[in-house]
C-alpha atoms as a PDB file:
ATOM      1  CA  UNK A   1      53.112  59.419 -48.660  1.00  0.00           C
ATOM      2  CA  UNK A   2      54.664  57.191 -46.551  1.00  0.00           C
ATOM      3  CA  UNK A   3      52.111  54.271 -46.718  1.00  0.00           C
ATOM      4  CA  UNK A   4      52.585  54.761 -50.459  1.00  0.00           C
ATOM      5  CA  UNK A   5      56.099  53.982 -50.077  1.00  0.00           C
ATOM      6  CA  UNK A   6      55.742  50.965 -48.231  1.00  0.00           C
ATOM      7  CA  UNK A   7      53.252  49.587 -50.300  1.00  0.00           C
ATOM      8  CA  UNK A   8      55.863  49.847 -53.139  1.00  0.00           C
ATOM      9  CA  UNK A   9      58.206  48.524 -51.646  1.00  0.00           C
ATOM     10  CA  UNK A  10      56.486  45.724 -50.446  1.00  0.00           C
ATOM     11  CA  UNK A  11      55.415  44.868 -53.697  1.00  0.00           C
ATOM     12  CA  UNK A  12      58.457  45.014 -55.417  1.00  0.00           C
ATOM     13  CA  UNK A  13      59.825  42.773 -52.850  1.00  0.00           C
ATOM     14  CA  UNK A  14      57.383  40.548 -53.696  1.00  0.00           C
ATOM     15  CA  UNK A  15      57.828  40.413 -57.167  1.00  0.00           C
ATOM     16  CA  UNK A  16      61.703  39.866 -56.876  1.00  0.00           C
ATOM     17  CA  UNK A  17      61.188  37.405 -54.362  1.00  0.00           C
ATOM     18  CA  UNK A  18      58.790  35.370 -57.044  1.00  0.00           C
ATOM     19  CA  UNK A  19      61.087  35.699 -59.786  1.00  0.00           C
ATOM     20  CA  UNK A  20      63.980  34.231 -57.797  1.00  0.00           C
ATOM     21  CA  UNK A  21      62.117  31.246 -56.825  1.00  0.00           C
ATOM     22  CA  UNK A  22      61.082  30.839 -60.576  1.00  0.00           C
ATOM     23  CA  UNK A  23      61.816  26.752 -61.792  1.00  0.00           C
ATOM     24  CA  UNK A  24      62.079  25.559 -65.289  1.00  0.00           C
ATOM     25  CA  UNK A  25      58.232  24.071 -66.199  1.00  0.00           C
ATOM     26  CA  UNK A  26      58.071  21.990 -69.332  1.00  0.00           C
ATOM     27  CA  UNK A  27      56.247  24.510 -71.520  1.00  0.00           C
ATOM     28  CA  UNK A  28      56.010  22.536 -74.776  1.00  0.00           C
ATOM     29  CA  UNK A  29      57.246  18.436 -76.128  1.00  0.00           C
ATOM     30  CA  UNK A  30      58.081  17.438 -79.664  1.00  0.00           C
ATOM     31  CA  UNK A  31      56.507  14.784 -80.281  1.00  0.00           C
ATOM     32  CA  UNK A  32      53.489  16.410 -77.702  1.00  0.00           C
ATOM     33  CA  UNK A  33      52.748  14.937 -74.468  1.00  0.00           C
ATOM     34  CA  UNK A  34      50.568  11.803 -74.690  1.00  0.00           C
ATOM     35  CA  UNK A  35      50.149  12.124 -78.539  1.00  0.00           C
ATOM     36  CA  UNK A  36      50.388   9.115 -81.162  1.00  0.00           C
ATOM     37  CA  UNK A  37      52.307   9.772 -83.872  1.00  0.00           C
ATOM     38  CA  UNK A  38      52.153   7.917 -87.345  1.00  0.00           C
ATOM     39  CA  UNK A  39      55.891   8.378 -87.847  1.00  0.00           C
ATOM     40  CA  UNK A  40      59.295   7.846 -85.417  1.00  0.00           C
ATOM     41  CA  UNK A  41      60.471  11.151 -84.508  1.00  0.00           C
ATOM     42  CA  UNK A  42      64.097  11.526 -84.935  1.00  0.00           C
ATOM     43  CA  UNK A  43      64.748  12.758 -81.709  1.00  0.00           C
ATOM     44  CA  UNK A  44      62.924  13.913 -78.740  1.00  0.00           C
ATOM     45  CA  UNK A  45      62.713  17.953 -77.835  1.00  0.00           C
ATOM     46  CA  UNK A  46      61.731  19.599 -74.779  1.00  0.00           C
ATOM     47  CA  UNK A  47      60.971  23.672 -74.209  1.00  0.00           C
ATOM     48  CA  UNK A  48      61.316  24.510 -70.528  1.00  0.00           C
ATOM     49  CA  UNK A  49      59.824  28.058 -69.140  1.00  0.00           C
ATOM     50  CA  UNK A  50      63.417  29.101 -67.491  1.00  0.00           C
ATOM     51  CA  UNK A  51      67.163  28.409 -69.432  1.00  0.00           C
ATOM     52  CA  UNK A  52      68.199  25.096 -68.006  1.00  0.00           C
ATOM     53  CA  UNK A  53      71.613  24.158 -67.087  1.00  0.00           C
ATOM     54  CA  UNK A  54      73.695  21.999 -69.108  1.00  0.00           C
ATOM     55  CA  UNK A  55      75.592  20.457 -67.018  1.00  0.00           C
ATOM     56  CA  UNK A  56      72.617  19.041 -64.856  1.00  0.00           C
ATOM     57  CA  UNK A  57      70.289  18.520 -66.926  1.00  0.00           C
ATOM     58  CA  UNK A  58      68.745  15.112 -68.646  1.00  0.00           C
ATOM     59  CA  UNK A  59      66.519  13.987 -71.028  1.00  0.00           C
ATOM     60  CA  UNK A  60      65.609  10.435 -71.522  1.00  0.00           C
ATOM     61  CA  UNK A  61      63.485   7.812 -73.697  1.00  0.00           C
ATOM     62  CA  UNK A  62      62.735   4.358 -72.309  1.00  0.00           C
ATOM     63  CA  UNK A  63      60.542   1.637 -74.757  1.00  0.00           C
ATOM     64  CA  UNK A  64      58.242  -0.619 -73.109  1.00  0.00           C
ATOM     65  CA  UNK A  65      60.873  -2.695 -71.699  1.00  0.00           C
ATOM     66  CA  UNK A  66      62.548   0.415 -69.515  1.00  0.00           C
ATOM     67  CA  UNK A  67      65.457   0.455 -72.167  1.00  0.00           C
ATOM     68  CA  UNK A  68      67.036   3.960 -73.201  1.00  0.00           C
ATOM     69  CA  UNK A  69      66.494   4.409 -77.383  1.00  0.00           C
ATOM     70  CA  UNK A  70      68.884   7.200 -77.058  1.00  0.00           C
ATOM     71  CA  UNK A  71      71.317   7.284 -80.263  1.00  0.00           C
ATOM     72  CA  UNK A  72      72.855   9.511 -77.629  1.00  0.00           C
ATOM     73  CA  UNK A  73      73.094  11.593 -74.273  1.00  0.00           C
ATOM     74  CA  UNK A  74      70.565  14.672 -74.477  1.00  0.00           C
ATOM     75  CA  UNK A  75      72.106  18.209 -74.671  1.00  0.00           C
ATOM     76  CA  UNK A  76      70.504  21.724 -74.171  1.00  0.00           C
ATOM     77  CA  UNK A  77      70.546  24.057 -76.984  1.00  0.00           C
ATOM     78  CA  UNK A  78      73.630  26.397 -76.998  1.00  0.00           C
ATOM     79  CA  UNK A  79      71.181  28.794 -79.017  1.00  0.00           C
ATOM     80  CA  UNK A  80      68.132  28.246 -76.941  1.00  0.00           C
ATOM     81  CA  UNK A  81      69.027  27.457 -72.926  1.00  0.00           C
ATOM     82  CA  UNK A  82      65.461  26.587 -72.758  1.00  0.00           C
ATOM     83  CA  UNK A  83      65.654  23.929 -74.671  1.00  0.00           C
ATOM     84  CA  UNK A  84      66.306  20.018 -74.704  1.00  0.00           C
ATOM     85  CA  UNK A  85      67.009  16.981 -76.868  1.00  0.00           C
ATOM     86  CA  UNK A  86      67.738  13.914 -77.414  1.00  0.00           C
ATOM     87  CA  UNK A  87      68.532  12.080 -80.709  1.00  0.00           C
ATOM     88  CA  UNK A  88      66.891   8.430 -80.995  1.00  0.00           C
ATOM     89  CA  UNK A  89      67.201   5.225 -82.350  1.00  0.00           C
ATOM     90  CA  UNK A  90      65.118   3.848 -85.246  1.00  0.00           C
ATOM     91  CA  UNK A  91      61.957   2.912 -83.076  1.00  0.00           C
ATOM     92  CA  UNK A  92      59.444   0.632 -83.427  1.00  0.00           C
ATOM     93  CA  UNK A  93      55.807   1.065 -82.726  1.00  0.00           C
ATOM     94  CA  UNK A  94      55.371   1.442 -79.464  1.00  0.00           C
ATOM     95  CA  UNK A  95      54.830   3.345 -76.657  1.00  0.00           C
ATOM     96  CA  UNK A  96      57.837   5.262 -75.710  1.00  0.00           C
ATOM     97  CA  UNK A  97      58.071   6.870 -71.995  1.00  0.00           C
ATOM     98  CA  UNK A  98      60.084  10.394 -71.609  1.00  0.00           C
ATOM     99  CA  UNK A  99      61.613  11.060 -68.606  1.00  0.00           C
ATOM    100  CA  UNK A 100      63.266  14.434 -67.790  1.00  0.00           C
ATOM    101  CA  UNK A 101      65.430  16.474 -65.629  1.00  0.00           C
ATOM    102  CA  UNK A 102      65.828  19.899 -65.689  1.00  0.00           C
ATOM    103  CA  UNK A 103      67.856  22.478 -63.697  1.00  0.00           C
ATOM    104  CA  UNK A 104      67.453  25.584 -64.002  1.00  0.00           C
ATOM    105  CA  UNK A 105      70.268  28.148 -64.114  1.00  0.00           C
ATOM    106  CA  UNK A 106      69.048  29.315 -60.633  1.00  0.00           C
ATOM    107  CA  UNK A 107      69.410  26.081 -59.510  1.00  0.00           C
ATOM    108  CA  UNK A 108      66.269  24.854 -58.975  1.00  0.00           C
ATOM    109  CA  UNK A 109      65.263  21.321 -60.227  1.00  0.00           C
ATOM    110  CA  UNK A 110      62.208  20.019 -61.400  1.00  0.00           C
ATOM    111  CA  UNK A 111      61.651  16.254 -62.753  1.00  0.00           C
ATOM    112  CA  UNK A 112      58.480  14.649 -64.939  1.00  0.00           C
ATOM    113  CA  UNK A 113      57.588  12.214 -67.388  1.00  0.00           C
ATOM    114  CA  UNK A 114      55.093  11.249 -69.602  1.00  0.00           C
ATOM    115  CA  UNK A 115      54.648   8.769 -72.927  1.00  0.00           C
ATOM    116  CA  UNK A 116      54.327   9.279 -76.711  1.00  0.00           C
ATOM    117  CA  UNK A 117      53.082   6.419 -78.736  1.00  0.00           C
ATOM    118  CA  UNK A 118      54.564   5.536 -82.560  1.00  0.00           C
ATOM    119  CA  UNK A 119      51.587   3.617 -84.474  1.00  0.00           C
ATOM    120  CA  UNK A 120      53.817   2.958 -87.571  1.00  0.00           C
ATOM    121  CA  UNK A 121      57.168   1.605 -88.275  1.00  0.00           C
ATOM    122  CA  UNK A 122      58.166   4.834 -90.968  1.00  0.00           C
ATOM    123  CA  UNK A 123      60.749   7.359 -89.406  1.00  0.00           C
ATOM    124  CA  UNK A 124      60.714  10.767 -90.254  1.00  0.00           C
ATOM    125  CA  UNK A 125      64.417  10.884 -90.635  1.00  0.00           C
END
């Protein structure tokens, strides 16, 4: 019985222990990672897997040149703490590079980038 015990205990020890060192993992991109889109999105949005903090948080767009096409600074969802966005400009096509930083409300931070490519001048706006 008591082996029992400790073998429960152990484990939900581990389990708490996993789920306090959880960090917020992109889970999903609008426009998708390393996609080519015939249209300009309007804006940039990131799912995380944890609820991000606002406050420390950032979300990015850079064209070719390493210049922001922000129309303006990114903001997490108030409805969704998971999520992230950022309106843009009216782009050009291109090859546009997203670069991200999210904090989770544990505190844990996790960065990454990657690129989405517009092949026509149209905007979905």
């Amino acid at each position: 019985m008591k082996l029992r015990r400790y073998v429960l205990t152990a484990a939900l020890v581990l389990v708490a222990s996993t789920a306090a060192f959880a960090h917020a993992h992109l889970r999903k991109a609008e426009p998708p990672v390393g996609s080519t889109v015939r249209a300009a999105p309007a804006e940039v949005r990131l799912w995380f897997t944890e609820k991000l903090e606002p406050s420390f948080s950032r979300l990015q767009v850079l064209d070719a040149r390493g210049e922001s096409v922000a129309g303006a600074n990114s903001t997490v969802d108030p409805t969704d703490p998971a999520q992230i966005s950022v309106p843009l400009k009216a782009l050009t096509p291109g090859t546009y590079k997203v670069v991200w930083r999210a904090v989770s409300v544990d505190t844990h931070v996790t960065e990454g980038d990657h690129t989405f490519t517009v092949s026509q001048q149209s905007s979905m706006r």
